[in-house]
Structures are given as C-alpha cells and as structure tokens.
N, C-alpha and C. Protein backbone atom coordinates (compact mmCIF):
# COMPACT_ATOMS: atom_id res chain seq x y z
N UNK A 1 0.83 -1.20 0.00
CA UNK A 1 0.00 0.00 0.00
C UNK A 1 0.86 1.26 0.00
N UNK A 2 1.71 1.36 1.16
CA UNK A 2 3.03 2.23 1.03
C UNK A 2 3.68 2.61 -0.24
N UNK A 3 3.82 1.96 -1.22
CA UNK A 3 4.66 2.13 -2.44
C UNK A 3 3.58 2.72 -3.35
N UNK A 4 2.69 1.89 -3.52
CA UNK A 4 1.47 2.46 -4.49
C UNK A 4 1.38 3.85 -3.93
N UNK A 5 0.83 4.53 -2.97
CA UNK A 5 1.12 5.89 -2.24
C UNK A 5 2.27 7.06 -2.69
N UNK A 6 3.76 6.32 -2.70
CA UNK A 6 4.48 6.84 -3.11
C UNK A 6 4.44 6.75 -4.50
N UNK A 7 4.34 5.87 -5.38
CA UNK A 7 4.16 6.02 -6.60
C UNK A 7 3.66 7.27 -7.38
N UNK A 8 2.13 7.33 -6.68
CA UNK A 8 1.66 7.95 -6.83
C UNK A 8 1.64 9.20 -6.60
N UNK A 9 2.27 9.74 -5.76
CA UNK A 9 2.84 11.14 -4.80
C UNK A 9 3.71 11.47 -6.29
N UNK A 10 4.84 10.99 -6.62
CA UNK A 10 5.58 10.83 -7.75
C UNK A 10 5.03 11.39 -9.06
N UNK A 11 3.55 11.24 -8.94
CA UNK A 11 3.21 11.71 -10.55
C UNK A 11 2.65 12.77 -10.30
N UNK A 12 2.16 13.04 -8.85
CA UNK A 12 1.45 14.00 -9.24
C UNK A 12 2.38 15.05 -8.73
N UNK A 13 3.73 15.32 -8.38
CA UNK A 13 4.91 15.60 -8.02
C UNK A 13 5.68 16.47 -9.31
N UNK A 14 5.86 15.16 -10.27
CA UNK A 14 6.18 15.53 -11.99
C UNK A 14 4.95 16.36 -12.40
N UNK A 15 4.02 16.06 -12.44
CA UNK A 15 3.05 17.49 -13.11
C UNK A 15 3.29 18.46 -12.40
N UNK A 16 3.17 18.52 -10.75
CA UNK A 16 3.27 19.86 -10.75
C UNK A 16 4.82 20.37 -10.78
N UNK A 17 5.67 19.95 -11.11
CA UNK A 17 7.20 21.02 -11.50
C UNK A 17 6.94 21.04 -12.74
N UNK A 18 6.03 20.50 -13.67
CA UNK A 18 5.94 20.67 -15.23
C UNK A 18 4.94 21.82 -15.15
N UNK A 19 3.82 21.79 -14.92
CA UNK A 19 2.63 22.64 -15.06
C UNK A 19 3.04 24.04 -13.68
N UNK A 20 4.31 24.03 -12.86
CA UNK A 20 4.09 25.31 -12.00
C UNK A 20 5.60 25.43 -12.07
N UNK A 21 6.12 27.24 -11.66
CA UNK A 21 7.68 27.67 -11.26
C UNK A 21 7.77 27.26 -9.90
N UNK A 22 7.91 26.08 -9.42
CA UNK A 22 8.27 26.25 -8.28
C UNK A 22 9.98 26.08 -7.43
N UNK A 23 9.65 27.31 -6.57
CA UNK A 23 11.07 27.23 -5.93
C UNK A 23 11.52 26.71 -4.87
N UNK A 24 10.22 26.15 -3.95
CA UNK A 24 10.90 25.78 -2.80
C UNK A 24 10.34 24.35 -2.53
N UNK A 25 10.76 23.73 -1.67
CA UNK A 25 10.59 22.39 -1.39
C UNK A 25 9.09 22.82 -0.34
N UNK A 26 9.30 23.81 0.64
CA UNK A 26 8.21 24.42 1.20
C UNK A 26 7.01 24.29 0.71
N UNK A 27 7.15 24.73 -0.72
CA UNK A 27 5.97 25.22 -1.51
C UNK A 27 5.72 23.99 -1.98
N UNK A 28 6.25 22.73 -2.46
CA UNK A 28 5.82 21.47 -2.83
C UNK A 28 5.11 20.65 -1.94
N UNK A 29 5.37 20.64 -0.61
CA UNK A 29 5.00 20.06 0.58
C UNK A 29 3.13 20.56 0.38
N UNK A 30 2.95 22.15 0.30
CA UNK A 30 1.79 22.56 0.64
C UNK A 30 0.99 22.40 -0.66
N UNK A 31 1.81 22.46 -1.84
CA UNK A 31 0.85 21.97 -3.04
C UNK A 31 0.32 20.71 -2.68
N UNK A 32 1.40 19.52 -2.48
CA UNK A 32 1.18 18.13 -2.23
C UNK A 32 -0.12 17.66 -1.21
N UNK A 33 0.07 19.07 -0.60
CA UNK A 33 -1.24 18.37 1.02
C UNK A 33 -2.33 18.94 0.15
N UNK A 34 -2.04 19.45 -0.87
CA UNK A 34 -3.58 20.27 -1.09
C UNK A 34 -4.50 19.20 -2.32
N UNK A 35 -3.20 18.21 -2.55
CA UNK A 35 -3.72 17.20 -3.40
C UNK A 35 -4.04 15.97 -2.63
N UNK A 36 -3.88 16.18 -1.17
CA UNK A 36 -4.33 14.96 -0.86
C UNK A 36 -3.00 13.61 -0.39
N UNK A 37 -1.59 14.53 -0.63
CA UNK A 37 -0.16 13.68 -0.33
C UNK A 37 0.15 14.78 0.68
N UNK A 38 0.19 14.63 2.14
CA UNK A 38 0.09 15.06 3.59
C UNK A 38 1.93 14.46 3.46
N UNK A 39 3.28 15.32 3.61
CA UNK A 39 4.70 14.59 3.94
C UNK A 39 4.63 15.44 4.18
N UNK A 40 6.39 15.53 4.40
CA UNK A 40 7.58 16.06 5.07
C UNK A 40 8.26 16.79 4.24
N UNK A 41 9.35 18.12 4.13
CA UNK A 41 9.90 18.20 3.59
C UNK A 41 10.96 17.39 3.39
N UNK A 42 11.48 16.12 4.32
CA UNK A 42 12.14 15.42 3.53
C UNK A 42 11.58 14.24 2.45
N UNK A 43 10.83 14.16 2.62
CA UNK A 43 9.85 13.11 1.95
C UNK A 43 10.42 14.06 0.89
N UNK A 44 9.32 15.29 0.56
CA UNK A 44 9.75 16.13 -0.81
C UNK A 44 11.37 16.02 -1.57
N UNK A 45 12.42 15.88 -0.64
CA UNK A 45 13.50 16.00 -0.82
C UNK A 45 14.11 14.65 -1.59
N UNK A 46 13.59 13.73 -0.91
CA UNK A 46 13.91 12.05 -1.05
C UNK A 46 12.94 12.06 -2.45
N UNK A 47 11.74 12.63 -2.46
CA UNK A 47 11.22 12.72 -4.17
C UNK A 47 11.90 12.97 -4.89
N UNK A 48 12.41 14.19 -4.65
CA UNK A 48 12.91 15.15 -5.81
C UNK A 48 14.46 13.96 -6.76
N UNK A 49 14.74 13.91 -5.44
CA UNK A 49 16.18 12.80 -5.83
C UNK A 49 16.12 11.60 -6.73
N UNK A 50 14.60 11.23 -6.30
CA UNK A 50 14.25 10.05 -7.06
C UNK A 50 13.60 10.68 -9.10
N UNK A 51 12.89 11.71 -8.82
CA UNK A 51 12.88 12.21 -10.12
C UNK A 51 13.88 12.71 -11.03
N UNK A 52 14.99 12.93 -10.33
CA UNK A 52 16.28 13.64 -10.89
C UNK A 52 15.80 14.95 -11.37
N UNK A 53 15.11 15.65 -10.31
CA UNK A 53 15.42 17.09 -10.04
C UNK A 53 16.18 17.91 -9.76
N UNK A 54 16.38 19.14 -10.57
CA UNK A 54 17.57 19.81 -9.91
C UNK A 54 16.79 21.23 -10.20
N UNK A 55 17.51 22.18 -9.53
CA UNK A 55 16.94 23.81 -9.06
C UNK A 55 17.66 24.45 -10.67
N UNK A 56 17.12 25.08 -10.95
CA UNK A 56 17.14 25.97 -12.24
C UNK A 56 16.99 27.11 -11.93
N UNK A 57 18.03 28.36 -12.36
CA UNK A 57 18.17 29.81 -12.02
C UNK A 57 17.54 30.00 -13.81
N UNK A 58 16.58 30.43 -14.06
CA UNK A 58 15.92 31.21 -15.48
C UNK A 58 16.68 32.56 -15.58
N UNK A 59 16.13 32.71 -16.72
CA UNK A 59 17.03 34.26 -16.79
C UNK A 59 16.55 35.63 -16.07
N UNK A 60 15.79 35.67 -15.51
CA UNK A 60 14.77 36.24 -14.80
C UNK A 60 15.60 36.39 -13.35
N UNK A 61 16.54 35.19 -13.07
CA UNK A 61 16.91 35.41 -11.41
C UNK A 61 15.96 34.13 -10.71
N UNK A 62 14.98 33.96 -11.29
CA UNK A 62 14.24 33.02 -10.29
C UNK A 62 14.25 31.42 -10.20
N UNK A 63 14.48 30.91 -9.18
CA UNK A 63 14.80 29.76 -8.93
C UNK A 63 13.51 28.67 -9.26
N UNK A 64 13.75 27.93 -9.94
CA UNK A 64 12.43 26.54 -10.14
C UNK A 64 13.11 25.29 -10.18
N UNK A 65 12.54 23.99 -9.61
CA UNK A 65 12.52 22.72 -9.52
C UNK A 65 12.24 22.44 -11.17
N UNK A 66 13.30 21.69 -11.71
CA UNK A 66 13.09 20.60 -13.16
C UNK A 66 13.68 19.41 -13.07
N UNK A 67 12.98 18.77 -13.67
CA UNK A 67 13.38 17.51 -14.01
C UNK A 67 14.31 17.33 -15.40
N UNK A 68 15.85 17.08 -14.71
CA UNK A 68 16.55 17.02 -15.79
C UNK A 68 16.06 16.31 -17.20
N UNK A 69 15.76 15.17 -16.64
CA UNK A 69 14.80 14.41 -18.30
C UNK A 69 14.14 15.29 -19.29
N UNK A 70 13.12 15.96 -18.62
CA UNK A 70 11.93 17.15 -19.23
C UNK A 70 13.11 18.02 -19.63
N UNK A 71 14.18 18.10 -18.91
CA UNK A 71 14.69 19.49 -19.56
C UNK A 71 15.17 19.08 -21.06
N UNK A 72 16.13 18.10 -21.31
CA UNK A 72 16.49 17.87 -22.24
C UNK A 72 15.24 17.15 -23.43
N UNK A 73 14.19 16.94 -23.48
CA UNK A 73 13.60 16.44 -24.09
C UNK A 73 12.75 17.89 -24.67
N UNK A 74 12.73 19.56 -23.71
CA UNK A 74 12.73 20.53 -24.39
C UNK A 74 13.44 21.21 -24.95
N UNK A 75 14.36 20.82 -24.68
CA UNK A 75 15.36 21.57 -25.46
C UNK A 75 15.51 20.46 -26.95
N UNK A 76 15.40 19.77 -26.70
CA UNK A 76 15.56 19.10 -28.50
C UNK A 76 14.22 19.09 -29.07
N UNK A 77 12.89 19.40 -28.25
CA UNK A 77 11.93 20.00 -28.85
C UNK A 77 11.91 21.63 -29.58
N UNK A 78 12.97 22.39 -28.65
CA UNK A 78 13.23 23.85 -29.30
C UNK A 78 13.85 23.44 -30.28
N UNK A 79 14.81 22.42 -30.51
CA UNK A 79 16.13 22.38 -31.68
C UNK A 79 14.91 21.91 -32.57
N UNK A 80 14.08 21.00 -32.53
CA UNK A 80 13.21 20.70 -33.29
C UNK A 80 12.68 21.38 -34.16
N UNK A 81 11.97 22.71 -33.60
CA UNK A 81 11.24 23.83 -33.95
C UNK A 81 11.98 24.85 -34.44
N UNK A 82 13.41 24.83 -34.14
CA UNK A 82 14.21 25.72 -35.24
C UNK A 82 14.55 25.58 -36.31
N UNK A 83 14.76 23.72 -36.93
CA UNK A 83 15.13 23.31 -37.83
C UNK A 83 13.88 23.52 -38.35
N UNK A 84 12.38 23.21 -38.07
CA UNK A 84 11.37 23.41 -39.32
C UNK A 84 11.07 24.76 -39.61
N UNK A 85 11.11 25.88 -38.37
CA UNK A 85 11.17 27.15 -38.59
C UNK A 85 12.15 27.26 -40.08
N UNK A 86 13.00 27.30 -39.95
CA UNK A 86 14.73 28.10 -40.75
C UNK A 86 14.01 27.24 -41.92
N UNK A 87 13.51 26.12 -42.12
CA UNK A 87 13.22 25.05 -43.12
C UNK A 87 11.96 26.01 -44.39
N UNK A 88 10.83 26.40 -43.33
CA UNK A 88 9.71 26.77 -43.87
C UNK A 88 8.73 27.96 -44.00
N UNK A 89 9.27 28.53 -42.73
CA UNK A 89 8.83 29.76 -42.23
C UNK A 89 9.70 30.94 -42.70
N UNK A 90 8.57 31.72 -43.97
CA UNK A 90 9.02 32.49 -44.80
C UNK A 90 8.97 34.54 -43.92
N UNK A 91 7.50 34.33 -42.62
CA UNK A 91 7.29 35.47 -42.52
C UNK A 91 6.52 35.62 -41.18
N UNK A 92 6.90 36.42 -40.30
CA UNK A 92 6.03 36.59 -38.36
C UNK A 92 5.49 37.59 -38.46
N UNK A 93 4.50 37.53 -37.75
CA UNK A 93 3.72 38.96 -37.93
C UNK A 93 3.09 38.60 -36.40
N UNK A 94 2.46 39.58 -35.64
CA UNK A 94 1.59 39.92 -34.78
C UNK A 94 0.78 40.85 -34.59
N UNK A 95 -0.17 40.69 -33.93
CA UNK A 95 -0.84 41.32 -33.18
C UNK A 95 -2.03 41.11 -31.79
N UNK A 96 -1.86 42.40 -30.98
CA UNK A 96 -2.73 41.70 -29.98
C UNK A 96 -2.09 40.68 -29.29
N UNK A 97 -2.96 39.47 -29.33
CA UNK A 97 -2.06 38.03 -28.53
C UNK A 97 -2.46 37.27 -29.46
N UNK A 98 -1.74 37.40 -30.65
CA UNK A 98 -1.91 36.53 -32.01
C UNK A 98 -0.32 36.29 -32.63
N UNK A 99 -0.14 35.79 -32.95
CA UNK A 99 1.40 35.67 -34.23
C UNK A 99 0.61 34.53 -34.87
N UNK A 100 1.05 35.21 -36.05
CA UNK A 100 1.01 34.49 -37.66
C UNK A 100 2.08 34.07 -38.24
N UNK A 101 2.25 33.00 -38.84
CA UNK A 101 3.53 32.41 -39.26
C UNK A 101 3.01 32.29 -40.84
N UNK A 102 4.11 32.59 -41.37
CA UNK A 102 3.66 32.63 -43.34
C UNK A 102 4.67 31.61 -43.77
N UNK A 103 4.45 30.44 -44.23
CA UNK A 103 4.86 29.65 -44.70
C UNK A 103 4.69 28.99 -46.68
N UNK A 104 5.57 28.14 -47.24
CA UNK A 104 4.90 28.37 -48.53
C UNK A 104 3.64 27.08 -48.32
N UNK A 105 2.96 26.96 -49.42
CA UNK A 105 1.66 25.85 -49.56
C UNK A 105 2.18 24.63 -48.52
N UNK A 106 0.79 24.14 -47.90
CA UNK A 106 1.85 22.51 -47.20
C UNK A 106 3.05 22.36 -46.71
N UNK A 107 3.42 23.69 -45.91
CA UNK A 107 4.18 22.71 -44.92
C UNK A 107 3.79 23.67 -43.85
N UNK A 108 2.69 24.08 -43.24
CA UNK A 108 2.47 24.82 -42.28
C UNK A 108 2.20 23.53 -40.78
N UNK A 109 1.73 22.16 -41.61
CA UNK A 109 1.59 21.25 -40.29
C UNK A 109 2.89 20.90 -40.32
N UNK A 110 4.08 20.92 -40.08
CA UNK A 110 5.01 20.32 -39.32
C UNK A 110 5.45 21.24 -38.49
N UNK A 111 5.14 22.59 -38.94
CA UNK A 111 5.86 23.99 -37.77
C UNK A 111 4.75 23.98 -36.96
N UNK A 112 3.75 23.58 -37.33
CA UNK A 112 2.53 23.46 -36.11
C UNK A 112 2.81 22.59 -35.08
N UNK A 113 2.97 21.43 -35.34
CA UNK A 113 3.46 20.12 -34.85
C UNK A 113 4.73 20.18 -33.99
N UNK A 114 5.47 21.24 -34.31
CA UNK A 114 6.86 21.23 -34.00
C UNK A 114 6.81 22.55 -32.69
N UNK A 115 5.73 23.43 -32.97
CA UNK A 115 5.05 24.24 -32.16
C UNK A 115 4.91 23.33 -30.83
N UNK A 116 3.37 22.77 -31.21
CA UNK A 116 3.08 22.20 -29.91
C UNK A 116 3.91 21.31 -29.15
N UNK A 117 5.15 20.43 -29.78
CA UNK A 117 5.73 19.62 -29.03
C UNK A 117 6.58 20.37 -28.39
N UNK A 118 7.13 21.93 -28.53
CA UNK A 118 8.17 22.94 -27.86
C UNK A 118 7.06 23.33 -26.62
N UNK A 119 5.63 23.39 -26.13
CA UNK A 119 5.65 23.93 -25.78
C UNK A 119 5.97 25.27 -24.86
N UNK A 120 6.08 25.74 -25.68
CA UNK A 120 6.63 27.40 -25.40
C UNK A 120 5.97 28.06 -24.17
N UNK A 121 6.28 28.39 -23.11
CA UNK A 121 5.65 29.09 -22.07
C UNK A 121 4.81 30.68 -22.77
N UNK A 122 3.55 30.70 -22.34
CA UNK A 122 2.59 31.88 -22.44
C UNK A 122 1.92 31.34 -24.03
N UNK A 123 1.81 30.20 -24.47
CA UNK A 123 1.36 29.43 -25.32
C UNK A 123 0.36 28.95 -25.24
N UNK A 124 -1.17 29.66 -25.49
CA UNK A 124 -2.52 28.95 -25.12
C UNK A 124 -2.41 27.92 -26.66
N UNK A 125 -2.14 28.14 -27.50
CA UNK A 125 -2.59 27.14 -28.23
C UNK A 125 -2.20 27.59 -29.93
N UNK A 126 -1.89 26.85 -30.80
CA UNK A 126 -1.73 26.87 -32.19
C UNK A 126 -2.95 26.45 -33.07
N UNK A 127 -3.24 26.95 -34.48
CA UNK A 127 -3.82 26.05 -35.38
C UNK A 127 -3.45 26.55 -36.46
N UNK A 128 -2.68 25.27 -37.10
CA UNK A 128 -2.26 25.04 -38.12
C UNK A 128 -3.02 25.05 -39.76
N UNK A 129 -3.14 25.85 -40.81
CA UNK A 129 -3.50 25.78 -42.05
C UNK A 129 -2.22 25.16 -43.05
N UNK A 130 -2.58 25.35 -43.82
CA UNK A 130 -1.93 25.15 -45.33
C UNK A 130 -0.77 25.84 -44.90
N UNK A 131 -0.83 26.99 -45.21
CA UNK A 131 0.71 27.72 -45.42
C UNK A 131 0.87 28.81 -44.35
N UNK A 132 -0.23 28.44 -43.21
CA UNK A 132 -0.54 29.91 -42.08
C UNK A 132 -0.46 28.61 -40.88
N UNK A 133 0.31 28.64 -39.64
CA UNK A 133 0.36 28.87 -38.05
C UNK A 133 -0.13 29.92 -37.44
N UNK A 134 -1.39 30.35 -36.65
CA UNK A 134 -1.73 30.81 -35.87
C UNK A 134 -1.28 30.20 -34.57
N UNK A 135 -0.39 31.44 -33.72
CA UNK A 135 -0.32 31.28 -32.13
C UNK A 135 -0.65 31.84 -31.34
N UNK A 136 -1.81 31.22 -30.49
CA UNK A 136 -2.48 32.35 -29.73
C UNK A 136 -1.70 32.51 -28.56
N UNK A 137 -1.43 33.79 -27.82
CA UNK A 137 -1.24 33.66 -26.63
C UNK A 137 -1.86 33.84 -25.19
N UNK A 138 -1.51 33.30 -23.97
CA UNK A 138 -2.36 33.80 -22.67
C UNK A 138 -2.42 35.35 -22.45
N UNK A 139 -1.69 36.11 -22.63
CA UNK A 139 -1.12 37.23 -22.41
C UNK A 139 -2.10 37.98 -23.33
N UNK A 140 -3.13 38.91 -23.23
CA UNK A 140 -3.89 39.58 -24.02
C UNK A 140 -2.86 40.45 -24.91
N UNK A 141 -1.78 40.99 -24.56
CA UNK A 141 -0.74 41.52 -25.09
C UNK A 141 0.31 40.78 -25.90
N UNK A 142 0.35 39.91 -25.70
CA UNK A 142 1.76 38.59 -25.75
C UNK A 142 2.48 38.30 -27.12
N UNK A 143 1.59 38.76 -28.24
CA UNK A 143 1.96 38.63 -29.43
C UNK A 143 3.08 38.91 -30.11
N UNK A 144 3.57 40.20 -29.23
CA UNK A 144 4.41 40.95 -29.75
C UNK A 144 5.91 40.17 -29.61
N UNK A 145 6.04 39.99 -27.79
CA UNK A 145 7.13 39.34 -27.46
C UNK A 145 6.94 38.23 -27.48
N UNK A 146 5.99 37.12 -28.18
CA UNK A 146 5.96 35.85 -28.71
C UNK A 146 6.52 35.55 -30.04
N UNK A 147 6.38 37.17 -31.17
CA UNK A 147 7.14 36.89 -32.28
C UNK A 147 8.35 37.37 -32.44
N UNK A 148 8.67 37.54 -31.09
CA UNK A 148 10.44 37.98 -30.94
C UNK A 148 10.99 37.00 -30.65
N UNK A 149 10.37 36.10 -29.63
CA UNK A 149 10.63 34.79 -29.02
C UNK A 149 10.88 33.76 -30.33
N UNK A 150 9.87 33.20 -31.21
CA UNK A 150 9.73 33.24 -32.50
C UNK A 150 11.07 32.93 -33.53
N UNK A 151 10.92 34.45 -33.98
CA UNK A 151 12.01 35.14 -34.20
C UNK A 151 13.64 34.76 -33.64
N UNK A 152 13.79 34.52 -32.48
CA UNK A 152 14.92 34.13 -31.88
C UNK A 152 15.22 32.90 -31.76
N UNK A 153 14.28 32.00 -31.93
CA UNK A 153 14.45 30.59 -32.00
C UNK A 153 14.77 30.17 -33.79
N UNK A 154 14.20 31.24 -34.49
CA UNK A 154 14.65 30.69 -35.92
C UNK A 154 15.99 31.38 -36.27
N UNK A 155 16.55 32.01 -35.80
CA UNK A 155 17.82 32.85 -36.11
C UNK A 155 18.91 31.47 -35.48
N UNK A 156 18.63 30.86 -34.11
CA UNK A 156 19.63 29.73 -33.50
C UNK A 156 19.94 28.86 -34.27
C-alpha cells in the first residue's frame, strides 16, 4: 500500500514542477497536502532525488525545480522547432495576442506540430493551415514578445 502511495505522490509531483515555477521544497509540501499527499519536507527532498530534479536559475533570477529528463527532451523539442522554422517559415507577424507564421503551400503542419511539441511558455494554443500557423497567446498583449521569441528561436 506504502509504495502504491508513493508512486503515486511521484506523478502528481512531476506534473506539478511541469505545469508550476516552483522554488521551494516548502511550496511542494503545501501543493502536495492540497492534493491529498500530507509529507515532510524530507519526503519532498527524497522525491525530488528520485525524479532527478535539480533547481534551475531562469534568466529572470528566479529559482524553479526541473526535471533534468523534461529538460532535455525541451530543449531538443526547441532544436526541433528551429530546424522546421529556418526550413519553412518564410514570414512573423503579430498582433494583440496573435502571431502568424507565413509559410509556402503545405508545410504549415510540421511547424505546427513542431510548435506544440516545444511547448513554449505563455502558449494557449496553435492552429495550423496550409501555409498559415496561428499562435495564440495567454497574455492579451503577448503577441508581440511571442514573435520575438519566434524570431529568436529561428535565427539559433
């Protein structure tokens, strides 16, 4: 029963350092009770070890819990999305919390595709046409510094 428990503590552990910035082991403990996994901060600690977590300084200054695995499996999702970018993507445009991607006929689904598997933080969602990527963003504003973001991933 014990293990199944922990097992389970474990996944719902990995979603939340995927789905939240979190910085402290503090703050995992009180997410965890709020799901219903009542530990310790060493419990949290003895998790983290077992996920192969480590603390991440962003460029921002701020400290977050990742899972080395996830990290590298985004980052060759970004390398992903630069090679079909530089490949196909002729033109960025924004506005609002929109970017448009101009591509030639048929090949707008693989930069779509290559979109969603980067997910990009402030990324509500893509849809892919013919030769047009629409990216919406959370940010009612976001468009702008989403097609800089964009932009900077197809220049790498």
């Amino acid at each position: 029963m014990k293990k199944n428990r922990s097992a389970a503590r474990l996944v719902v552990l990995r979603r939340l350092l995927a789905q939240h910035e979190i910085g402290s082991q503090e703050e995992l403990v009180h997410l965890l009770a709020e799901r219903g996994h009542h530990v310790t901060q060493a419990t949290v600690s003895r998790d983290l070890t077992t996920l192969g977590a480590d603390k991440l300084v962003d460029e921002d200054g701020n400290e977050r819990y990742v899972i080395a695995a996830d990290l590298e499996r985004h980052s060759g999702a970004i390398r992903n999305l630069a090679r079909r970018m530089q490949e196909f993507v002729i033109d960025i445009g924004s506005s609002a919390n929109l970017v448009v991607l101009k591509m030639d006929p048929g090949t707008a689904s693989p930069v779509a595709a290559a979109l969603d598997a980067a997910a990009l933080d402030g990324v509500l969602g893509t849809v892919g046409g013919d030769d047009t990527v629409l990216v919406i963003t959370r940010d009612p504003a976001g468009g702008s510094a989403m097609a800089q973001q964009l932009e900077d991933i197809l220049e790498t």
